[in-house]
PDB file of N, CA and C in Angstrom:
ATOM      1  N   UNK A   1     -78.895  48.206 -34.594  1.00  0.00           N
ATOM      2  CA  UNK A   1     -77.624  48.910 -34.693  1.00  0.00           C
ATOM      3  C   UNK A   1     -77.704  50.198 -33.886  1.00  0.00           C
ATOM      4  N   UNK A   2     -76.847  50.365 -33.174  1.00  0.00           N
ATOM      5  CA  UNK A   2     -76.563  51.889 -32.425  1.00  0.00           C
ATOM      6  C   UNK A   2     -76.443  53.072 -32.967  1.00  0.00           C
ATOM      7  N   UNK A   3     -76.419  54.158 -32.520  1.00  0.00           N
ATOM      8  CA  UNK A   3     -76.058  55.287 -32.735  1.00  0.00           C
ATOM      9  C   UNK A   3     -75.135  55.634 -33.188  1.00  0.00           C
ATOM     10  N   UNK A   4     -74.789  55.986 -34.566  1.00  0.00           N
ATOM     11  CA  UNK A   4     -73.264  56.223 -34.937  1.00  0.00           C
ATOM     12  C   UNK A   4     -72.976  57.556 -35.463  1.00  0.00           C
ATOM     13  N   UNK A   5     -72.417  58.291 -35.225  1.00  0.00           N
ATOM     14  CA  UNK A   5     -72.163  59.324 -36.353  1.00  0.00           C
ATOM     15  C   UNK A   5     -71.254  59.615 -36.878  1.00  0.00           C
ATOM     16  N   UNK A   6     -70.422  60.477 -37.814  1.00  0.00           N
ATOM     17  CA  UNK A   6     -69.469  60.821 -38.460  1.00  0.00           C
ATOM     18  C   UNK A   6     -69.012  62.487 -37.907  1.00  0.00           C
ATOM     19  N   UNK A   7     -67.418  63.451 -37.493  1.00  0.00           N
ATOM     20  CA  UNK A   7     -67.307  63.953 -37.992  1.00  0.00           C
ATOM     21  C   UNK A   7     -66.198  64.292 -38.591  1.00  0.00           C
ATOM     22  N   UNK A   8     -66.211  65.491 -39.396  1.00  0.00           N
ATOM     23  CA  UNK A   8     -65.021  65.745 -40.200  1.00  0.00           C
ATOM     24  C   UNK A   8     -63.903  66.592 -39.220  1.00  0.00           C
ATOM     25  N   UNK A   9     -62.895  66.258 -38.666  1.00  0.00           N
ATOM     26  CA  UNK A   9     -61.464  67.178 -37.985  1.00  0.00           C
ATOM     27  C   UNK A   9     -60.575  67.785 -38.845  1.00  0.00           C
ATOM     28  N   UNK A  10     -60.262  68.942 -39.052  1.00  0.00           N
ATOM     29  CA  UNK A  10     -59.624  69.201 -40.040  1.00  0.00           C
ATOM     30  C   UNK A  10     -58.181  69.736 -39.468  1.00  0.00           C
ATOM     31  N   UNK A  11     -57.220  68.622 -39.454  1.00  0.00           N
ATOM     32  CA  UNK A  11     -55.593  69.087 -38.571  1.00  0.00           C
ATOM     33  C   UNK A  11     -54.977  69.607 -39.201  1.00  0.00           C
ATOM     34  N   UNK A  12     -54.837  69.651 -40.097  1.00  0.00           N
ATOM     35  CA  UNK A  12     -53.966  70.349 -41.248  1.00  0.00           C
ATOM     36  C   UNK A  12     -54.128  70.671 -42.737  1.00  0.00           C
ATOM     37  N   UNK A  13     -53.754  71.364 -43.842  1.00  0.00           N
ATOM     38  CA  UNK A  13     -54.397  71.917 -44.551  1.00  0.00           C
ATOM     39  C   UNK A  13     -54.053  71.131 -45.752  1.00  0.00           C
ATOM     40  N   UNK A  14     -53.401  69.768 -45.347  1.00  0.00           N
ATOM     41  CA  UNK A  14     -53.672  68.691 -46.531  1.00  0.00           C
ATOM     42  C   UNK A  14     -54.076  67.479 -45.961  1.00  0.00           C
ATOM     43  N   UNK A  15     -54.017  67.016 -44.442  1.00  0.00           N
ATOM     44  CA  UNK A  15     -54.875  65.936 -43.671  1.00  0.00           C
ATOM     45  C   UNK A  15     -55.970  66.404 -43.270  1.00  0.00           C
ATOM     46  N   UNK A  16     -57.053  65.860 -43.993  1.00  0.00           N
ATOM     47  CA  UNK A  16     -58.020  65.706 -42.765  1.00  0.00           C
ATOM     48  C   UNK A  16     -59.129  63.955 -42.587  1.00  0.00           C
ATOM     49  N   UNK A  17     -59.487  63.770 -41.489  1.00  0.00           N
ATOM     50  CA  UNK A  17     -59.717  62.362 -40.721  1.00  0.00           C
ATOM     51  C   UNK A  17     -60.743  62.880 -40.367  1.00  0.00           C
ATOM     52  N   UNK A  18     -61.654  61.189 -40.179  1.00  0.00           N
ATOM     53  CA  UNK A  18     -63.045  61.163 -40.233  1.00  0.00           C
ATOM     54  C   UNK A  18     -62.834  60.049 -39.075  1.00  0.00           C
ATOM     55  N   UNK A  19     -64.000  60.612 -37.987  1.00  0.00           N
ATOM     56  CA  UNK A  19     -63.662  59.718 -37.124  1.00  0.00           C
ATOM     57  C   UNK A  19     -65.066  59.430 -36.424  1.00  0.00           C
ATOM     58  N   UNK A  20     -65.505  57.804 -36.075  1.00  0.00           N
ATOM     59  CA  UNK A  20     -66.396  57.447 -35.408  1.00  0.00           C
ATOM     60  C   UNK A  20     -66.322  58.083 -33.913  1.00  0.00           C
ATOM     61  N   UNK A  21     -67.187  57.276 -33.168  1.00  0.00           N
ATOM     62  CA  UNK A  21     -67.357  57.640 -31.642  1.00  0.00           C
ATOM     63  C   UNK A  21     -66.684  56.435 -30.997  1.00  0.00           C
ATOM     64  N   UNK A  22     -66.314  55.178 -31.320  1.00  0.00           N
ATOM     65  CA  UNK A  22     -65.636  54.596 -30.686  1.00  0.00           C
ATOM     66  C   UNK A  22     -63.865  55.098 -30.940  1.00  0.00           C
ATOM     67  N   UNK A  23     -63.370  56.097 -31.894  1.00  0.00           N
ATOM     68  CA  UNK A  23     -62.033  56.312 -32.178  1.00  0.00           C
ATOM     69  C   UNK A  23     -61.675  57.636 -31.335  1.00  0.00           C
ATOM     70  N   UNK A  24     -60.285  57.717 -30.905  1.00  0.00           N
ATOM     71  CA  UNK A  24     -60.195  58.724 -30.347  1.00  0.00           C
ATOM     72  C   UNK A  24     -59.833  59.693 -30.953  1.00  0.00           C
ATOM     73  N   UNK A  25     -59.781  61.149 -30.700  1.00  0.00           N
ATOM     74  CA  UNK A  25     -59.095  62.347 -31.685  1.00  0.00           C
ATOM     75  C   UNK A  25     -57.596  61.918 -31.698  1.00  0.00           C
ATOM     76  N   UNK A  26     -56.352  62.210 -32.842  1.00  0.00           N
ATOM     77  CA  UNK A  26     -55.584  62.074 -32.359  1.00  0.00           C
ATOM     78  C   UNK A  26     -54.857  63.572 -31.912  1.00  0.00           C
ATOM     79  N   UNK A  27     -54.387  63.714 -30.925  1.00  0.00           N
ATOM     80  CA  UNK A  27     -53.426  64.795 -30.405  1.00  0.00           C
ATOM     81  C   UNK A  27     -52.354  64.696 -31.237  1.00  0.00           C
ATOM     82  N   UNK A  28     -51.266  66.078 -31.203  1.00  0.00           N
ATOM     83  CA  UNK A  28     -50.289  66.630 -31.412  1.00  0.00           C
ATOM     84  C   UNK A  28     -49.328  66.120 -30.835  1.00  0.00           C
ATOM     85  N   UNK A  29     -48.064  65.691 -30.656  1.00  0.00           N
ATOM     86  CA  UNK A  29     -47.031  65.416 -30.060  1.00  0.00           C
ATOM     87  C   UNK A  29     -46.234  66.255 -29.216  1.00  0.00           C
ATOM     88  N   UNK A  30     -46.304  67.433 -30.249  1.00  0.00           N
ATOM     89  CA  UNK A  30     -45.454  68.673 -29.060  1.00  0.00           C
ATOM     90  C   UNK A  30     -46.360  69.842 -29.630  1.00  0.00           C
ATOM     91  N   UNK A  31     -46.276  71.077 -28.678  1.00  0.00           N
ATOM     92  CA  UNK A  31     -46.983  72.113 -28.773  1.00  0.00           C
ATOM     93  C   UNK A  31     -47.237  73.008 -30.106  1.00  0.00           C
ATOM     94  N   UNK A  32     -47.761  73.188 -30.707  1.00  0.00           N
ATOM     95  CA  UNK A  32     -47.628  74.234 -31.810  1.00  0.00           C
ATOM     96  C   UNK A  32     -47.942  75.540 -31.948  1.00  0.00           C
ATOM     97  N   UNK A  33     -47.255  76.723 -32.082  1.00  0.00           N
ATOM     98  CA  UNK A  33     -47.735  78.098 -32.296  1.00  0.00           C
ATOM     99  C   UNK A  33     -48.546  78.651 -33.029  1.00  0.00           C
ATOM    100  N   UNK A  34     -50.038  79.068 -32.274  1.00  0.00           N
ATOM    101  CA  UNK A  34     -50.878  79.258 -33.384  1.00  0.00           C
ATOM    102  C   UNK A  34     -51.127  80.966 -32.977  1.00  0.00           C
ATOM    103  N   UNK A  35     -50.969  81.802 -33.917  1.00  0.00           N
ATOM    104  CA  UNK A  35     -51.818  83.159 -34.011  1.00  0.00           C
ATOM    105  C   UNK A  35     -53.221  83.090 -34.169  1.00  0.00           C
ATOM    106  N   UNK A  36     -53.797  83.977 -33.438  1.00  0.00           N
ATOM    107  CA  UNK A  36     -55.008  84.597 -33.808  1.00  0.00           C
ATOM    108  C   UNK A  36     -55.059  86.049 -33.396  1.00  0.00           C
ATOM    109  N   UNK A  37     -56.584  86.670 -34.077  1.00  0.00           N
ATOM    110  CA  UNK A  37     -56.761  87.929 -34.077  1.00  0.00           C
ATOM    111  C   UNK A  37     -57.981  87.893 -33.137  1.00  0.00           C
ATOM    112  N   UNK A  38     -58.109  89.133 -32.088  1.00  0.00           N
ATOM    113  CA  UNK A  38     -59.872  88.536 -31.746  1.00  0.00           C
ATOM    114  C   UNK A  38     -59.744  90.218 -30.274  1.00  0.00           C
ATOM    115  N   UNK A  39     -60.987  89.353 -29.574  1.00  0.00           N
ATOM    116  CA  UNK A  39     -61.247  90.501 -28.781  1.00  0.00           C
ATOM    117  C   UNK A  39     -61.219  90.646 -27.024  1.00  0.00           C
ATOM    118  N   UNK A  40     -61.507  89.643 -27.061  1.00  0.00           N
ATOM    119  CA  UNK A  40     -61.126  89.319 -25.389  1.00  0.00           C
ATOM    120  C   UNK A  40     -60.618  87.724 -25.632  1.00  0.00           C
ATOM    121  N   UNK A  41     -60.139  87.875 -24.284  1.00  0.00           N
ATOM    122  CA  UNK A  41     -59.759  86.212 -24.042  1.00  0.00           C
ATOM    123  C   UNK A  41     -59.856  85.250 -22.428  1.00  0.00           C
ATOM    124  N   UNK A  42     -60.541  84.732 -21.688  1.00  0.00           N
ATOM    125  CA  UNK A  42     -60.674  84.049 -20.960  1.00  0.00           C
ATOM    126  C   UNK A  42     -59.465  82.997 -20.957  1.00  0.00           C
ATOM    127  N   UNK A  43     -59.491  82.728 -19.934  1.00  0.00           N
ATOM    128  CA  UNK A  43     -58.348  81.377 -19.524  1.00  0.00           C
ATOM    129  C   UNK A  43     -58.860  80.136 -18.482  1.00  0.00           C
ATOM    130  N   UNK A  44     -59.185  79.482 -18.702  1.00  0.00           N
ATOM    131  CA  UNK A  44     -60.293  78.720 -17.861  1.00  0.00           C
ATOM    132  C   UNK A  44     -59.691  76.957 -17.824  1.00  0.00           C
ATOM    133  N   UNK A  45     -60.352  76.285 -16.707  1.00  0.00           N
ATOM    134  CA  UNK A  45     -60.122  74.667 -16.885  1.00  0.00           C
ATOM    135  C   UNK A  45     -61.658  74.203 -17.075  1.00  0.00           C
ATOM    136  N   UNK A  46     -61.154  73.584 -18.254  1.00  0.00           N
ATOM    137  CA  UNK A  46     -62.392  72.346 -18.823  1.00  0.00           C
ATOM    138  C   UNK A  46     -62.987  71.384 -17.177  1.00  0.00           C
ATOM    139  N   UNK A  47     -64.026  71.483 -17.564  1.00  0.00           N
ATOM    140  CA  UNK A  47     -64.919  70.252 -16.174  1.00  0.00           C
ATOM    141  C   UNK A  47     -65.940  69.707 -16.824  1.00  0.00           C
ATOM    142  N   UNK A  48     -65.792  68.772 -16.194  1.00  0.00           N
ATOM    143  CA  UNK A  48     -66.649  67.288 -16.585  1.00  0.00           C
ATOM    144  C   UNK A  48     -68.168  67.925 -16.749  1.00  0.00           C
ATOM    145  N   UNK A  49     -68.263  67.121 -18.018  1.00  0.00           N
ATOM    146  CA  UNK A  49     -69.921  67.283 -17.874  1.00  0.00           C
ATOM    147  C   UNK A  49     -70.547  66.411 -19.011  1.00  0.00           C
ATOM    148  N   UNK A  50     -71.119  65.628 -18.011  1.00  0.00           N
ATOM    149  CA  UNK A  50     -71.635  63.864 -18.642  1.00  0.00           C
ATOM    150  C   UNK A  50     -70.703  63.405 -19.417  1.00  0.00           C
ATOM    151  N   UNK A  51     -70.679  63.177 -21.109  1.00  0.00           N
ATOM    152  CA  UNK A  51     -69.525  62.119 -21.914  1.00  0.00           C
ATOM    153  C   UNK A  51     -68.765  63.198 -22.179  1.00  0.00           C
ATOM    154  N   UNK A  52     -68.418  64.245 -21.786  1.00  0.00           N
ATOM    155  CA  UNK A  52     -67.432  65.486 -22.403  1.00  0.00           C
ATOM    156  C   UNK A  52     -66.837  66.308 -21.623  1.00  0.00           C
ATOM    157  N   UNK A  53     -66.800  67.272 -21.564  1.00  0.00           N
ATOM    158  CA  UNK A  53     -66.004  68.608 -21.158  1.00  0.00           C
ATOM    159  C   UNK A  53     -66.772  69.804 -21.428  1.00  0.00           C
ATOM    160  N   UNK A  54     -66.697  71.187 -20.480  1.00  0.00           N
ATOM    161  CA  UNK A  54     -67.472  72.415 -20.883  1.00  0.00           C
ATOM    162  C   UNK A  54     -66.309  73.344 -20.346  1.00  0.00           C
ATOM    163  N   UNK A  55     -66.472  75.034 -20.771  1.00  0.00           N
ATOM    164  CA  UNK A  55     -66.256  75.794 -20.380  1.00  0.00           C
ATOM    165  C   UNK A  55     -67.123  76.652 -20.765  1.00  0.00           C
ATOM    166  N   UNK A  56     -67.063  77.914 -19.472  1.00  0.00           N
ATOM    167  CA  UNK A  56     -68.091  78.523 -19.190  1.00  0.00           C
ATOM    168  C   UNK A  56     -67.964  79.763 -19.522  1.00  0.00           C
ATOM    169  N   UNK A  57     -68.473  80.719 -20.990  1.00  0.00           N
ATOM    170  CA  UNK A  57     -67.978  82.030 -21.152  1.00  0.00           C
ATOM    171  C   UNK A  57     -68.624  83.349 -21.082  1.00  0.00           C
ATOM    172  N   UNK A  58     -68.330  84.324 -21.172  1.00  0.00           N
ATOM    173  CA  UNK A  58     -69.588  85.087 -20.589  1.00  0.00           C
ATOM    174  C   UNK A  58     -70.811  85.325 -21.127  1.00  0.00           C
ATOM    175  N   UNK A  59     -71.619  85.534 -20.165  1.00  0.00           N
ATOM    176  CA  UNK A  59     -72.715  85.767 -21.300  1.00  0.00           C
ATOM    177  C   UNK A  59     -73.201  86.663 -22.564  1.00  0.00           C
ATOM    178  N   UNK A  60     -72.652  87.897 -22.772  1.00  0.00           N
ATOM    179  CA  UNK A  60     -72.484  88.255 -23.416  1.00  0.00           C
ATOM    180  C   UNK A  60     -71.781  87.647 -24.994  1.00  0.00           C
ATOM    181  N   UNK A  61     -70.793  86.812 -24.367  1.00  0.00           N
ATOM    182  CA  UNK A  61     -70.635  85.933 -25.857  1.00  0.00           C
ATOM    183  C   UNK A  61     -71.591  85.482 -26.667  1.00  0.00           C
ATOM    184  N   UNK A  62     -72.580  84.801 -25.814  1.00  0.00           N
ATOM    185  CA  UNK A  62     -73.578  84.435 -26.627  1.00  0.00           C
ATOM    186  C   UNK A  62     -73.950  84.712 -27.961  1.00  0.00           C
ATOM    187  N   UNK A  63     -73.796  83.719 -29.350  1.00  0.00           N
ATOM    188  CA  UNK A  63     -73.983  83.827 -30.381  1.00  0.00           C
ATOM    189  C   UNK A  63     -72.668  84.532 -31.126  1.00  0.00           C
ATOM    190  N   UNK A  64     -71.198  84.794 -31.086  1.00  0.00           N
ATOM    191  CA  UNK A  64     -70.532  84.920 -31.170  1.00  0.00           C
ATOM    192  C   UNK A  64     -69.516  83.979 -31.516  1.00  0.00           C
ATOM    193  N   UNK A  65     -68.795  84.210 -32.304  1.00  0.00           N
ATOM    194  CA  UNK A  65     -67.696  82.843 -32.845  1.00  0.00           C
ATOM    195  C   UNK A  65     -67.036  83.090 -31.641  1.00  0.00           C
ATOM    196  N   UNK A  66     -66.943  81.579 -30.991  1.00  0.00           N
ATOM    197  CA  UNK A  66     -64.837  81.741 -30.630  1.00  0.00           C
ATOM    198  C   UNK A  66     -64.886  80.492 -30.635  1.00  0.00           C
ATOM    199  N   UNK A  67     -62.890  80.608 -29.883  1.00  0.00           N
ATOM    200  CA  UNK A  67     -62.382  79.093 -30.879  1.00  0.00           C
ATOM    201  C   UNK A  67     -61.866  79.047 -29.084  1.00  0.00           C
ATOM    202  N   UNK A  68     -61.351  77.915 -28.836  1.00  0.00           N
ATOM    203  CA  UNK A  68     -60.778  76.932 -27.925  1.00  0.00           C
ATOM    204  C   UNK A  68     -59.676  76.406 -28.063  1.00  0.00           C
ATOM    205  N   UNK A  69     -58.563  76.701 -27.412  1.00  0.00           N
ATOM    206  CA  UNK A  69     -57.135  76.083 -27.408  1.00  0.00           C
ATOM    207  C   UNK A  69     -56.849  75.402 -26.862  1.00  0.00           C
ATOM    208  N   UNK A  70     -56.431  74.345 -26.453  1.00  0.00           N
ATOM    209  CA  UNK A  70     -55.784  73.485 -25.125  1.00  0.00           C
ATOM    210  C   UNK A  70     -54.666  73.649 -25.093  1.00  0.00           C
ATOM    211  N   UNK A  71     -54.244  74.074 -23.707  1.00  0.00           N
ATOM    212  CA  UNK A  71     -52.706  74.686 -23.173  1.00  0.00           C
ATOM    213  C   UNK A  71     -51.955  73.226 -22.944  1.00  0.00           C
ATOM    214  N   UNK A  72     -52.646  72.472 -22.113  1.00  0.00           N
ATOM    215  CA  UNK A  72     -51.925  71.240 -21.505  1.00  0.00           C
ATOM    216  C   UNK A  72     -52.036  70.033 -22.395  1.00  0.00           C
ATOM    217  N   UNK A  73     -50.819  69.626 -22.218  1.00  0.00           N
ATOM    218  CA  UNK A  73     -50.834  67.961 -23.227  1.00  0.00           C
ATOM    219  C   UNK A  73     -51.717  66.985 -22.570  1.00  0.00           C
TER     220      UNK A  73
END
């Protein structure tokens, strides 16, 4: 048997979905307005890298929370 794992996505604050590696995430339909509070902000395009996506932030972030938005549908 292969490699499988589980994780937990949490979309909303009474759904949340558990999803293998063969299932896809599901997206949003239309855009939603989200606030946050924070300290700087970068604006960057995701690039390929092997089965995924990266972006590149400064180094100084290092070990620092941040979160990731996607602008484009």
């Amino acid at each position: 048997m292969g490699l499988y794992w589980r994780k937990v996505y949490k979309y909303d604050c009474n759904i949340i979905a558990t999803m293998g590696m063969s299932e896809k995430k599901p997206v949003a339909e239309k855009p939603m307005e989200i606030t946050m509070l924070g300290y700087e902000v970068v604006e960057k395009v995701a690039k390929p890298c092997a089965t995924s996506a990266r972006i590149l932030v400064p180094k100084d972030w290092v070990g620092k929370r941040v979160r990731v938005v996607r602008l484009d549908p």
